[in-house]
C-alpha atoms as a PDB file:
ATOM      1  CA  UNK A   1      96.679-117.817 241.771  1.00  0.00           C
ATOM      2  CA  UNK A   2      96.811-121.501 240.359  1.00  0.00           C
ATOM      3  CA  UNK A   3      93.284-122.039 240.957  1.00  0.00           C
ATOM      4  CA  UNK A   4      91.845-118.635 239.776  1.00  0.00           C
ATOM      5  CA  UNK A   5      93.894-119.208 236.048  1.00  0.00           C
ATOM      6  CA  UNK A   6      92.824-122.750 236.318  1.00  0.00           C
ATOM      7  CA  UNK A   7      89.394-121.175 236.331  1.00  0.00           C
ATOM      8  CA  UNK A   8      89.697-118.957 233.578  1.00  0.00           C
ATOM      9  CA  UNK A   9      91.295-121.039 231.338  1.00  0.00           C
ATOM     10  CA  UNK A  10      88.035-122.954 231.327  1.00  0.00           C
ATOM     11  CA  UNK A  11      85.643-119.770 231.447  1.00  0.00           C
ATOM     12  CA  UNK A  12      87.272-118.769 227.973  1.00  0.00           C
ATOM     13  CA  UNK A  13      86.427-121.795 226.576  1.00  0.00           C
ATOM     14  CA  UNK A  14      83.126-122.080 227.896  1.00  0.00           C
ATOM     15  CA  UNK A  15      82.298-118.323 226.573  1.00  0.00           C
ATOM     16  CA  UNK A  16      84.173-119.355 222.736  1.00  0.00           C
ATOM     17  CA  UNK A  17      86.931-116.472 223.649  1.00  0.00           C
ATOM     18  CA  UNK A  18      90.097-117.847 221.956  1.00  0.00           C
ATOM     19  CA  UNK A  19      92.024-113.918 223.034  1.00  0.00           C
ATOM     20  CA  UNK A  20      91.271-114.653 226.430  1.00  0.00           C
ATOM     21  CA  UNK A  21      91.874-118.467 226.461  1.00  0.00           C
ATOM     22  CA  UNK A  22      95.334-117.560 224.718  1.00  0.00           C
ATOM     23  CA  UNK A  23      96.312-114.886 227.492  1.00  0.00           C
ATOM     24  CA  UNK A  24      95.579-117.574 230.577  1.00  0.00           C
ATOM     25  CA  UNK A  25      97.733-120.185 228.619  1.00  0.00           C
ATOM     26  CA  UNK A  26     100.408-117.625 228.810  1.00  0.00           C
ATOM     27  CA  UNK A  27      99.677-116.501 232.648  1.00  0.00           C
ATOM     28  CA  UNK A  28      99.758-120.735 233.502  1.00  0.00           C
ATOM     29  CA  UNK A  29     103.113-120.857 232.022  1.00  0.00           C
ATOM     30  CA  UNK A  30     104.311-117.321 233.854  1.00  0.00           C
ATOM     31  CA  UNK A  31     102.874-118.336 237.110  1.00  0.00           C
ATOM     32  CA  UNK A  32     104.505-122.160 236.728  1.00  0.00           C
ATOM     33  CA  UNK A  33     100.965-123.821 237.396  1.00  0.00           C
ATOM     34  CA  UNK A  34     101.003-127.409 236.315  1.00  0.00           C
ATOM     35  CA  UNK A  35     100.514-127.633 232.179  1.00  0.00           C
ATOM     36  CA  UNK A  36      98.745-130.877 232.551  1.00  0.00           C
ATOM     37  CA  UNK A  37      96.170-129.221 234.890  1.00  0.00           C
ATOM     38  CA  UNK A  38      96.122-126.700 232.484  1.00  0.00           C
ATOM     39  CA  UNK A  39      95.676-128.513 229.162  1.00  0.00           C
ATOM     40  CA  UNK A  40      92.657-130.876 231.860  1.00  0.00           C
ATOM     41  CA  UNK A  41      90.982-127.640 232.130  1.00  0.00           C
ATOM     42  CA  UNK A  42      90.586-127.182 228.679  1.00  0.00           C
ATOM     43  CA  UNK A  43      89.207-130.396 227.501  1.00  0.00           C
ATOM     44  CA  UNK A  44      86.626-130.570 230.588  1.00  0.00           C
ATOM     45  CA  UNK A  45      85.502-127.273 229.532  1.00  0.00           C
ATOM     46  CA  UNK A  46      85.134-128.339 225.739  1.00  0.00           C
ATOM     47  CA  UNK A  47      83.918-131.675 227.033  1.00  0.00           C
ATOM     48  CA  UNK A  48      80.964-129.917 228.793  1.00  0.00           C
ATOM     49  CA  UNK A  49      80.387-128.058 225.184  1.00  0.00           C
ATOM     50  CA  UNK A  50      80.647-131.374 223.600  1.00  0.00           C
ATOM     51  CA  UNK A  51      78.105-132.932 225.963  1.00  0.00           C
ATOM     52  CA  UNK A  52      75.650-130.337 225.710  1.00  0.00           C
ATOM     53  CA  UNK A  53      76.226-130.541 221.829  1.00  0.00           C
ATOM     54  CA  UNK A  54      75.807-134.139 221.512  1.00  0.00           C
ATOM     55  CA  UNK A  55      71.889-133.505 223.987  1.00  0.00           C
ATOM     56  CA  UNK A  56      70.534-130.776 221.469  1.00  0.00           C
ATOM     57  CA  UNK A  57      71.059-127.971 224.202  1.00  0.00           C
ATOM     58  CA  UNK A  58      74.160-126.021 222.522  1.00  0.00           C
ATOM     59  CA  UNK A  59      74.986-126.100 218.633  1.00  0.00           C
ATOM     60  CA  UNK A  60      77.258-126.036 216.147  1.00  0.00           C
ATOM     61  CA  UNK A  61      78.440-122.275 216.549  1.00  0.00           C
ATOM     62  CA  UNK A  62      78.688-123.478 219.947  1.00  0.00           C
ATOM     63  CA  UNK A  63      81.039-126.136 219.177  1.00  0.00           C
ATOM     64  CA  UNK A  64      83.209-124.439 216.981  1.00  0.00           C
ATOM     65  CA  UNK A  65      83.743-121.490 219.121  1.00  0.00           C
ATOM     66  CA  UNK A  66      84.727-123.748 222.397  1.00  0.00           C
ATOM     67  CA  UNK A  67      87.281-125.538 219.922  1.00  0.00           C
ATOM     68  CA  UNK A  68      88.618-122.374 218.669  1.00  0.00           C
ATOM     69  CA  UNK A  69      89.103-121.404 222.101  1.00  0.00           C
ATOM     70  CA  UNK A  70      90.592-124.105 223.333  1.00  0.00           C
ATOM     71  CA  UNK A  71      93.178-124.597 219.791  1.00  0.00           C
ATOM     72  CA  UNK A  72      94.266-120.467 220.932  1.00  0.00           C
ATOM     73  CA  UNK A  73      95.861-122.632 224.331  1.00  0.00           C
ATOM     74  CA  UNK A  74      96.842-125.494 223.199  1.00  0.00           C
ATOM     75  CA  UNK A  75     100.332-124.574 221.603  1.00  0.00           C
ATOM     76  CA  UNK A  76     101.139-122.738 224.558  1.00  0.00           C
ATOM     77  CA  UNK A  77     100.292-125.624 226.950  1.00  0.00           C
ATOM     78  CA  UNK A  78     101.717-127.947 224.523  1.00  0.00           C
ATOM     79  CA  UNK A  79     104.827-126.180 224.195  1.00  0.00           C
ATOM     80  CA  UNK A  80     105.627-126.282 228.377  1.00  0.00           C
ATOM     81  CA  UNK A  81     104.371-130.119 228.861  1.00  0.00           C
ATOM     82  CA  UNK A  82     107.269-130.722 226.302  1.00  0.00           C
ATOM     83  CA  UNK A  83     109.469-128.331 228.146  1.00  0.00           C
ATOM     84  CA  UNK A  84     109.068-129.898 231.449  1.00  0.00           C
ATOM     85  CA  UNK A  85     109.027-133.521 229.980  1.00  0.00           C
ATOM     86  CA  UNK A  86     105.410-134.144 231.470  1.00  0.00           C
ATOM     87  CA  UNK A  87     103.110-136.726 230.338  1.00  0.00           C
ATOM     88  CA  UNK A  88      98.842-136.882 230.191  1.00  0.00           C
ATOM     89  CA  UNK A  89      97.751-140.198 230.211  1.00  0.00           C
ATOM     90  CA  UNK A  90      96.527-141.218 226.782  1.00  0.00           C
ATOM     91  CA  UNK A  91      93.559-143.564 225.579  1.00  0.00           C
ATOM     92  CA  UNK A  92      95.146-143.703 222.414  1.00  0.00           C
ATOM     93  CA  UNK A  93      96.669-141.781 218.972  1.00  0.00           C
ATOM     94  CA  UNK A  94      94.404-140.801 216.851  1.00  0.00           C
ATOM     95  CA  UNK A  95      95.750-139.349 213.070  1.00  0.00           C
ATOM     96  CA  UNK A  96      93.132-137.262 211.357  1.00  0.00           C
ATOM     97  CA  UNK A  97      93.081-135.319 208.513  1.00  0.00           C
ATOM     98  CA  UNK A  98      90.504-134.100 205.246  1.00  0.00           C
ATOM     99  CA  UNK A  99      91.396-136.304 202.374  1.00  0.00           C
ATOM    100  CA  UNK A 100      92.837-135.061 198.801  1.00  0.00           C
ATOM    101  CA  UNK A 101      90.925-132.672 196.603  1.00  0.00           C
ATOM    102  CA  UNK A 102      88.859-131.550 199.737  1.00  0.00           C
ATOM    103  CA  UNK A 103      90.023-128.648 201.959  1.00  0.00           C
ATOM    104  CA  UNK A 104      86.422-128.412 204.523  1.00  0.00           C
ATOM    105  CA  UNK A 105      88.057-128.134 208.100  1.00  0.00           C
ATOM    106  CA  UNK A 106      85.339-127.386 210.598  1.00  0.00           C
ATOM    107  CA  UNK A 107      83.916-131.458 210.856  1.00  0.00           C
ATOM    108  CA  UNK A 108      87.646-132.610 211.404  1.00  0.00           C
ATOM    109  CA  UNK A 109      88.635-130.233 213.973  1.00  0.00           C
ATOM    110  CA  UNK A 110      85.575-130.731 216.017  1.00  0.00           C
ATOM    111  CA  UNK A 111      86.565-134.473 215.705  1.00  0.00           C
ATOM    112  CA  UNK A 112      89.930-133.684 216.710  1.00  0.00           C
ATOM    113  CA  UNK A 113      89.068-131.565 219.637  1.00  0.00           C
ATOM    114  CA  UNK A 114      86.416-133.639 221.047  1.00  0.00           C
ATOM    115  CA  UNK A 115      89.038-136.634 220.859  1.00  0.00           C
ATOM    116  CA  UNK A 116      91.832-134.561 222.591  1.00  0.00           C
ATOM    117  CA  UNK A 117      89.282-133.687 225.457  1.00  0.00           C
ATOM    118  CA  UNK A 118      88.401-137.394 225.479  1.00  0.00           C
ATOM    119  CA  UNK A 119      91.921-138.281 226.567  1.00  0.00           C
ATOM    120  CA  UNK A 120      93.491-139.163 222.892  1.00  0.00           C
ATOM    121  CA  UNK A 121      96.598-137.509 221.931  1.00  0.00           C
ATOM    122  CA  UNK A 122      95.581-136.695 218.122  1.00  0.00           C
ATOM    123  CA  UNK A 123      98.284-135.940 215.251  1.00  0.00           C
ATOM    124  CA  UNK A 124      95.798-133.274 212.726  1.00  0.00           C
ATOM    125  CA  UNK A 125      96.977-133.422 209.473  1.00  0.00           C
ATOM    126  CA  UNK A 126      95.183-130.962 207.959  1.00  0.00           C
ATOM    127  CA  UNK A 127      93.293-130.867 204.741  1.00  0.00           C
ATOM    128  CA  UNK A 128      93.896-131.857 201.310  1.00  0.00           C
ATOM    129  CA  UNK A 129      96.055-135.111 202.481  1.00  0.00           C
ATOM    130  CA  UNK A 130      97.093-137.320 199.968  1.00  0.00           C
ATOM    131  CA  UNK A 131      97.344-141.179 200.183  1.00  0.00           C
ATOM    132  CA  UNK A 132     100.894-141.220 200.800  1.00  0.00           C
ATOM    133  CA  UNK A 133     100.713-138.534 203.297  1.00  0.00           C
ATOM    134  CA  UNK A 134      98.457-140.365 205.462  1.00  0.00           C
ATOM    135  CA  UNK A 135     100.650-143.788 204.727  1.00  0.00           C
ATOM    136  CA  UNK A 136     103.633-141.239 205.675  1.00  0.00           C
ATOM    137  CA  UNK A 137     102.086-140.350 209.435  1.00  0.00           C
ATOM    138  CA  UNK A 138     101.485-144.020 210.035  1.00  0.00           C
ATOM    139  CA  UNK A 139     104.874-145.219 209.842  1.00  0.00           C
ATOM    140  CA  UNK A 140     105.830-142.365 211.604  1.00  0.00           C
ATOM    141  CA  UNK A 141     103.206-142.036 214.377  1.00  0.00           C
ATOM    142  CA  UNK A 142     102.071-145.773 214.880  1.00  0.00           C
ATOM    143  CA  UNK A 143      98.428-144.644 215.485  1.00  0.00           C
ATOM    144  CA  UNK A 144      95.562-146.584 216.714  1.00  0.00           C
ATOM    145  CA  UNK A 145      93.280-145.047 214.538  1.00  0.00           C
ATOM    146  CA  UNK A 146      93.333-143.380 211.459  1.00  0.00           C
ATOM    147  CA  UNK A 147      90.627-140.628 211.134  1.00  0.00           C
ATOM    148  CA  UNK A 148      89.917-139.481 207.553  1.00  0.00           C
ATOM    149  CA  UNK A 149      86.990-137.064 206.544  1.00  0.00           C
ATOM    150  CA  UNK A 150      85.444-136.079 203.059  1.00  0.00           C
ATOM    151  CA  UNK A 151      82.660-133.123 202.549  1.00  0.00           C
ATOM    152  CA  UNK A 152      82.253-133.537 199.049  1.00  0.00           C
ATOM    153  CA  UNK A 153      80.710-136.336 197.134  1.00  0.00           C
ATOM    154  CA  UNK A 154      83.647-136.162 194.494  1.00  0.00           C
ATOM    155  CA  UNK A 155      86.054-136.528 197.009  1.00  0.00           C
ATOM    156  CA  UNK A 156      84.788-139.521 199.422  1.00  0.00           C
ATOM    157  CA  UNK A 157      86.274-142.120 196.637  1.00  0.00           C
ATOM    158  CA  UNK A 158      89.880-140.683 198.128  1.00  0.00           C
ATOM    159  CA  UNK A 159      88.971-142.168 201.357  1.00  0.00           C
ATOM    160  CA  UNK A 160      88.549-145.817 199.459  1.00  0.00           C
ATOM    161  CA  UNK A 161      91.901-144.895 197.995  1.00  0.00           C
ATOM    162  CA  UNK A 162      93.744-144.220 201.425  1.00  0.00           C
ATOM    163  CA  UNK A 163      92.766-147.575 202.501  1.00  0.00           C
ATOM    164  CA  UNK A 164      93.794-149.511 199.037  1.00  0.00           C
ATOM    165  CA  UNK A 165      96.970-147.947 199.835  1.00  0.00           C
ATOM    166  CA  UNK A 166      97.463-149.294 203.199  1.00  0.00           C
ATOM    167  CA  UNK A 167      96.056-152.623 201.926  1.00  0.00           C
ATOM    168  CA  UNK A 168      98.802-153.045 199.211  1.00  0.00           C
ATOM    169  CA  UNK A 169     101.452-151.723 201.662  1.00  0.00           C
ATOM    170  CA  UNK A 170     100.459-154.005 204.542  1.00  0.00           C
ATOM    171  CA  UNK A 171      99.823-151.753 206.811  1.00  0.00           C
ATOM    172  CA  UNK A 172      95.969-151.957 207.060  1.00  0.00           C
ATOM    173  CA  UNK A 173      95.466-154.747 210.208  1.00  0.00           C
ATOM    174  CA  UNK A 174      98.140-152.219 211.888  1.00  0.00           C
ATOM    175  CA  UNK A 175      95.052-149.508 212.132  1.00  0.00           C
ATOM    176  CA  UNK A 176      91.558-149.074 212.685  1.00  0.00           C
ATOM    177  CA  UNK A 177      89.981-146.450 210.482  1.00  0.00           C
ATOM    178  CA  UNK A 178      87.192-144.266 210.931  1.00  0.00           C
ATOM    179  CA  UNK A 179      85.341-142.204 208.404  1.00  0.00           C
ATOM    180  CA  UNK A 180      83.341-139.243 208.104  1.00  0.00           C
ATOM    181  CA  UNK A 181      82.316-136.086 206.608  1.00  0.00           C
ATOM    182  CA  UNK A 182      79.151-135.077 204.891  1.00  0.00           C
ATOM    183  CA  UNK A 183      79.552-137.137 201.623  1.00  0.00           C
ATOM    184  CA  UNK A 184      79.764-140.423 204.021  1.00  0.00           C
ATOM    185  CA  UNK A 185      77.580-142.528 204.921  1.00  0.00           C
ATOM    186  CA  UNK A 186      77.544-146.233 206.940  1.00  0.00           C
ATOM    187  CA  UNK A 187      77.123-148.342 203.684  1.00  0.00           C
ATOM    188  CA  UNK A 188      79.771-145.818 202.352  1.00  0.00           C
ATOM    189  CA  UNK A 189      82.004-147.049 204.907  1.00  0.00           C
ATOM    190  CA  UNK A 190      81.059-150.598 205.106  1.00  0.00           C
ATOM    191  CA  UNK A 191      81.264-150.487 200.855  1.00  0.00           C
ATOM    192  CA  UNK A 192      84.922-149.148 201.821  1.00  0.00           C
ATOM    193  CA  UNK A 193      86.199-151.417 204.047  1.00  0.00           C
ATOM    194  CA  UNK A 194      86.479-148.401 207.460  1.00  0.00           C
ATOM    195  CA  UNK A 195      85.955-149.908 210.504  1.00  0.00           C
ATOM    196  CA  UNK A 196      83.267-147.678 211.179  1.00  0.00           C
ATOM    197  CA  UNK A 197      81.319-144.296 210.999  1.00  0.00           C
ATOM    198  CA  UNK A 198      79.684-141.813 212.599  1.00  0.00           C
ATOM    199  CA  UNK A 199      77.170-138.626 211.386  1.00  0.00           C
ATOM    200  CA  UNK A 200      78.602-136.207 214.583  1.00  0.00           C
ATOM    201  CA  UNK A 201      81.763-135.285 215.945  1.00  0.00           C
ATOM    202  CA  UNK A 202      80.738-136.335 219.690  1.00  0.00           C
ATOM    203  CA  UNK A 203      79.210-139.778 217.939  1.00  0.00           C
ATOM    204  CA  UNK A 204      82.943-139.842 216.629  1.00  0.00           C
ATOM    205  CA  UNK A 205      84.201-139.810 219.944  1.00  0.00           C
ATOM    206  CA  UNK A 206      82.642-142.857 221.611  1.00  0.00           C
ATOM    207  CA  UNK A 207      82.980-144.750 217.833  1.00  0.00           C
ATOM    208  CA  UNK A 208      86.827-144.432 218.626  1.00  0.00           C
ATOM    209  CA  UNK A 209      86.300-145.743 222.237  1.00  0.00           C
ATOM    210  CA  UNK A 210      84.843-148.668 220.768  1.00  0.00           C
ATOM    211  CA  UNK A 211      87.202-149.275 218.160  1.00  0.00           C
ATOM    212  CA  UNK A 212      90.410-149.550 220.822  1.00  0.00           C
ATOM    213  CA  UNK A 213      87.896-151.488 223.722  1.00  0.00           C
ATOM    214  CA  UNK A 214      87.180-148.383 225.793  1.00  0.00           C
ATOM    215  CA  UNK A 215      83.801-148.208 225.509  1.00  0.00           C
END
């Protein structure tokens, strides 16, 4: 039984169906199979979505779907690996959110999922996050990274503003940051003073590899 919800956990991912990837969550936790096998069945399956992303073979719909699946699980998975005290090995903590004035979603939760199925636990702040907010999960988290994206022109300055605010509260050699979003580019970044950049959400992925010396 382990194996054949095991196997559908990552065939509703793999065919973007967030109802069914929802109901195996639920049957994982009934049937007691291991939530850590469950939650690695997830991110290989949006891995393999990511990959074929990332080679031109599957697109953005593509993308979007697998992470919707796979964000219908994850509380439910979640919820029992906190029940049962278990632990997934992490590569990091990644905090991520849209910055102030902006409230585009779909580029920061493919980040975010792409990063979770990379082996990074990541803290998703969601969008419209001031200055202080993100200043806020820092203390709190202790992150390795601090993910910030921006759609809109008019709104990339907040990203400069996030890390003026770190500067004058000394927290900025505590984090690397990486920005994003379609308003960004690298001299953006570099202009800035992010650690680095990335066009794609799989690109995003091995950019915060390199940042911590996994890559």
């Amino acid at each position: 039984m382990a194996v054949e919800i095991i196997e559908n956990l990552k065939k509703a991912v793999l065919e973007y169906d967030a109802q069914g990837a929802a109901l195996w969550a639920t049957k994982a936790v009934e049937e007691k199979v291991d939530p850590i096998k469950a939650l690695d069945a997830l991110t290989e399956a949006v891995r393999r979505v990511g990959d074929g992303f990332g080679r031109g073979e599957l697109w953005l719909p593509d993308l979007v779907g697998a992470a919707d699946a796979m964000k219908s699980a994850m509380p439910i998975i979640e919820k029992e690996i906190r029940r049962k005290g278990a632990k997934r090995k992490s590569l990091g903590t990644v905090v991520i959110g849209t910055v102030s004035g902006d409230i585009h979603d779909i580029g920061k939760t493919m980040v975010g999922t792409l990063l979770i199925a990379d082996g990074f636990e990541v803290i998703d702040l969601g969008v419209n996050i001031a200055a202080e907010e993100f200043v806020e999960a820092i203390n709190k988290y202790k992150p390795d990274i601090l993910a910030m994206s921006a759609l809109m022109t008019m709104t990339s300055v907040q990203q400069m503003m996030v890390i003026v605010t770190l500067q004058a509260r000394g927290l900025r050699e505590k984090v690397k940051i990486m920005v994003g979003g379609g308003a960004i580019t690298e001299e953006f970044a570099q202009s800035i003073g992010a650690d680095g950049y990335d066009p794609t959400a799989p690109g995003a992925v091995k950019l915060a590899r390199r940042l911590i010396g996994k890559e």
